[in-house]
C-alpha atoms as a PDB file:
ATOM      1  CA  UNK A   1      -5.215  -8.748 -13.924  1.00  0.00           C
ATOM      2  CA  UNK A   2      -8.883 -10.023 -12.763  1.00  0.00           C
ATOM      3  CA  UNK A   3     -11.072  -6.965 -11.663  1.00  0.00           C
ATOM      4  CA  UNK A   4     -10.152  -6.960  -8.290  1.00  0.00           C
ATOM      5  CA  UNK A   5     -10.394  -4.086  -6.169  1.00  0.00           C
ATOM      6  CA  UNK A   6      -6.886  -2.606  -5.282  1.00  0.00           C
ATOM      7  CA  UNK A   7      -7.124   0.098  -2.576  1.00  0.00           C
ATOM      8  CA  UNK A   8      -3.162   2.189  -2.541  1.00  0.00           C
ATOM      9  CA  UNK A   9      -3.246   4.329   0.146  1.00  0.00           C
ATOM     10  CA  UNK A  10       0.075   6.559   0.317  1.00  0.00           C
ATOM     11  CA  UNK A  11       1.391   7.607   3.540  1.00  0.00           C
ATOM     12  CA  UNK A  12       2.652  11.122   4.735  1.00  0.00           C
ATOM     13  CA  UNK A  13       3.473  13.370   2.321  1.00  0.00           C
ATOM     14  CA  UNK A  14       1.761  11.296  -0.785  1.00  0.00           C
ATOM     15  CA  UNK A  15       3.792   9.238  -3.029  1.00  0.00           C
ATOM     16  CA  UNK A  16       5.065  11.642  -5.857  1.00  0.00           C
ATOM     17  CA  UNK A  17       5.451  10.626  -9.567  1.00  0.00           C
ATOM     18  CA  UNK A  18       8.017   7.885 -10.079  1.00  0.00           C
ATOM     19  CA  UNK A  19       6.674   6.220  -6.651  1.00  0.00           C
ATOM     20  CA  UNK A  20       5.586   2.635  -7.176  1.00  0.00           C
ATOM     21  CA  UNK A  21       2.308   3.706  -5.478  1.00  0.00           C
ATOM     22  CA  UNK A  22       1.493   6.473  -8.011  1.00  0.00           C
ATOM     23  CA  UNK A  23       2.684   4.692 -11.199  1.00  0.00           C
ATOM     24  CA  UNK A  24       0.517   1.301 -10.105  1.00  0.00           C
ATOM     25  CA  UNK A  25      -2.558   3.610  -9.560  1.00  0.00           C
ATOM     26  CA  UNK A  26      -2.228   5.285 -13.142  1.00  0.00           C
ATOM     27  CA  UNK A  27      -1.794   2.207 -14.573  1.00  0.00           C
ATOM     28  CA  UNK A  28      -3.287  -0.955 -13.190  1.00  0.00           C
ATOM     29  CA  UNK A  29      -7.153  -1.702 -13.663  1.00  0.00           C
ATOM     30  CA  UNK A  30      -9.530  -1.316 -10.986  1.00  0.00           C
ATOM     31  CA  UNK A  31      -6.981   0.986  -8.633  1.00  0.00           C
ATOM     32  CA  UNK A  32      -8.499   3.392  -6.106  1.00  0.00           C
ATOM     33  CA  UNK A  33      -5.680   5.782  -4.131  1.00  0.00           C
ATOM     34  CA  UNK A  34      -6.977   7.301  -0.819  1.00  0.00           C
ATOM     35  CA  UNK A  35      -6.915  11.087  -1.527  1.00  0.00           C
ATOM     36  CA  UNK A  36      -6.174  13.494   1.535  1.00  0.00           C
ATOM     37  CA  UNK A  37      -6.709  16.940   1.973  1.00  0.00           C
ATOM     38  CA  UNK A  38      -3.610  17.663   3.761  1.00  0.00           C
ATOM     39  CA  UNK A  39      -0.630  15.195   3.067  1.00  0.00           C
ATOM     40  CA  UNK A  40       1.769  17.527   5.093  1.00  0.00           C
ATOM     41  CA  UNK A  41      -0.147  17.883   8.148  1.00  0.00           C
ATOM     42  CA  UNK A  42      -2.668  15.707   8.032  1.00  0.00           C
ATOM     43  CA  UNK A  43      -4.970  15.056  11.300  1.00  0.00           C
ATOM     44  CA  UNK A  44      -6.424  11.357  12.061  1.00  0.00           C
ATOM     45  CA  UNK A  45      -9.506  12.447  11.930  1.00  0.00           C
ATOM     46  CA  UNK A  46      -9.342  13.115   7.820  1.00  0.00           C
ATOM     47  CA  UNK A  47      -7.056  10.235   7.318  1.00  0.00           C
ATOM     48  CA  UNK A  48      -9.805   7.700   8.777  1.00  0.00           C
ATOM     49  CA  UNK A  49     -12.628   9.658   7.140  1.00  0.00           C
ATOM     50  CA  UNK A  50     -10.937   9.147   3.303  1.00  0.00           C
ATOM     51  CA  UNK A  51      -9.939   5.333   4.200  1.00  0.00           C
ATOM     52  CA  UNK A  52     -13.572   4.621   5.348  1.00  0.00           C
ATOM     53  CA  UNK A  53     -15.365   5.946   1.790  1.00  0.00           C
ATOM     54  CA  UNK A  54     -12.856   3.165   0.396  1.00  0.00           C
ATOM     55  CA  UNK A  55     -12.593   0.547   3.203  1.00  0.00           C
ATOM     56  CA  UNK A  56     -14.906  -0.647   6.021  1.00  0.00           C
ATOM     57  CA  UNK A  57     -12.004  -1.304   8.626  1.00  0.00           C
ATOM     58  CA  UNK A  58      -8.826   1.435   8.800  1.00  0.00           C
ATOM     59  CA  UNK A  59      -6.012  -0.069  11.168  1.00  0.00           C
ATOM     60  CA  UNK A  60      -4.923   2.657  13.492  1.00  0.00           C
ATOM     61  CA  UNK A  61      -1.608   2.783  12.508  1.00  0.00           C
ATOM     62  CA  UNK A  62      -0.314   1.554   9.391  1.00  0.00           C
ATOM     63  CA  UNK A  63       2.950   0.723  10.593  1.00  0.00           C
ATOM     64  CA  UNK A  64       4.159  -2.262  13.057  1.00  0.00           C
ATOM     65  CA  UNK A  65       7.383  -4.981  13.971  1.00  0.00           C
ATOM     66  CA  UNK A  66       8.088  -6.908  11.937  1.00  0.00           C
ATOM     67  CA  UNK A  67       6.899  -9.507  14.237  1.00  0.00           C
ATOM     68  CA  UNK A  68       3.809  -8.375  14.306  1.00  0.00           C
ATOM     69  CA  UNK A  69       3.384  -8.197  10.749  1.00  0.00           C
ATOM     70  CA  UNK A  70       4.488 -12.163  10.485  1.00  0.00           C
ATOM     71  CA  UNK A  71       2.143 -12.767  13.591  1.00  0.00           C
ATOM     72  CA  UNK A  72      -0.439 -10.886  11.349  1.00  0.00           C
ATOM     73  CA  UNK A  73       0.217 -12.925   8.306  1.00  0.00           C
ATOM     74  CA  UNK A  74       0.127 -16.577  10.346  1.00  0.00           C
ATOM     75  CA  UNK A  75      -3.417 -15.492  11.841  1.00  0.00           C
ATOM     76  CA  UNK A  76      -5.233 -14.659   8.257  1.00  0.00           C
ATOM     77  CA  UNK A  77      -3.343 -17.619   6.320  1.00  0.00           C
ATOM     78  CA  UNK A  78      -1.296 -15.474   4.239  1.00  0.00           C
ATOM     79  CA  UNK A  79       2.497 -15.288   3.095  1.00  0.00           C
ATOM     80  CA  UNK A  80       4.587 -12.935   4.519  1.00  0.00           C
ATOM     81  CA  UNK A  81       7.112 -11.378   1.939  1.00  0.00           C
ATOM     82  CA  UNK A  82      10.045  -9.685   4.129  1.00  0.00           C
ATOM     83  CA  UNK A  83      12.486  -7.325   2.427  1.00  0.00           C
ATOM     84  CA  UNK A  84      15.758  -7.669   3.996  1.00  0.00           C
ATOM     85  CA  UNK A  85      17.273  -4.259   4.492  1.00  0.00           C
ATOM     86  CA  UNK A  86      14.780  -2.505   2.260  1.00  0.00           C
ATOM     87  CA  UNK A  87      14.113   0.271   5.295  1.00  0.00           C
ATOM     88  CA  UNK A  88      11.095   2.394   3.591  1.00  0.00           C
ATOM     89  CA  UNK A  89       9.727   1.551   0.001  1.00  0.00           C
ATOM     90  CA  UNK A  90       9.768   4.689  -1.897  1.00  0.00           C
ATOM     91  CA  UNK A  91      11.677   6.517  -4.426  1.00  0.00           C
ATOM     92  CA  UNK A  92      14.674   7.241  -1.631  1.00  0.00           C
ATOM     93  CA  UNK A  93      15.276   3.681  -1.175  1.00  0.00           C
ATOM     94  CA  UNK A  94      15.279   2.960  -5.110  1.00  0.00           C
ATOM     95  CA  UNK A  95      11.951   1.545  -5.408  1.00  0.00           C
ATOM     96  CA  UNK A  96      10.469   3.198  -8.789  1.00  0.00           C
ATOM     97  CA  UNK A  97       8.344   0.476 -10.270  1.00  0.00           C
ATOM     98  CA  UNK A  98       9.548  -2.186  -7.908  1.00  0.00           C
ATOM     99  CA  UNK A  99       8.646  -4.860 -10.322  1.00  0.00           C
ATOM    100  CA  UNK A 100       8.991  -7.526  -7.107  1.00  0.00           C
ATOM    101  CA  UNK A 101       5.931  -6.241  -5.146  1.00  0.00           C
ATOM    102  CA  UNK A 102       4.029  -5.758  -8.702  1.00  0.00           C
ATOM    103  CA  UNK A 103       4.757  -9.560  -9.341  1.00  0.00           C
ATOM    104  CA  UNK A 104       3.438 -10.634  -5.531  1.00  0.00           C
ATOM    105  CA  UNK A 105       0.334  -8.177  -6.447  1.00  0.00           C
ATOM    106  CA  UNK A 106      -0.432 -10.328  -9.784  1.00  0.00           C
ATOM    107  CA  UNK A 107       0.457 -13.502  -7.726  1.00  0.00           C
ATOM    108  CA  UNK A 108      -2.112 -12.535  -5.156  1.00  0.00           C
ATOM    109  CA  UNK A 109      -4.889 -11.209  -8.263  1.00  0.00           C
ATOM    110  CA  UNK A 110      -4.277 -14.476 -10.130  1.00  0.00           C
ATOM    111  CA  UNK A 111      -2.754 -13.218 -13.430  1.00  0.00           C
ATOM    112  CA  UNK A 112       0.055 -11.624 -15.416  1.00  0.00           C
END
């Protein structure tokens, strides 16, 4: 992949090992994970703080309708990749490596 910058930032809880989050950050080039101080409990106040060092713009809240997320997509020109009946994509739901989303992150860095 080029040396673009990838910014993972796990939600509540973290993203334990086996998580397509965790294994992407140890192995991909150029990764940065947010780090929190309290994944359990976690106030917004941290959570914004962490995503700033890394980001200039935090949404919020990193969850919306689907809707939204296609009206989202349509106003900055980019695709919008549903996943029918995938609920949340973690571990749980059977998404280890999830080699899909890896291949749509290549697509969007430009290479293999």
């Amino acid at each position: 992949m080029p040396s673009a910058s990838i910014i993972i930032v796990p939600g509540w809880r973290d993203s334990g090992p086996g998580h397509w989050q965790t294994l992407w950050a140890e192995s991909l080039p150029c990764t940065q994970r947010v780090v929190q101080d309290d994944w359990v409990a976690p106030t917004r106040q941290a959570w914004v703080g962490a995503l700033s060092q890394l980001i200039l713009l935090a949404p919020a809240d990193p969850y919306c309708p689907v809707r939204t997320a296609g009206a989202y997509a349509r106003a900055w020109g980019s695709q919008f990749v549903r996943l029918q009946d995938a609920g949340h994509i973690n571990i749980e739901a059977g998404f280890g490596r999830w080699p899909l989303g890896l291949a749509l992150l290549q697509s969007l860095a430009g290479g293999p």
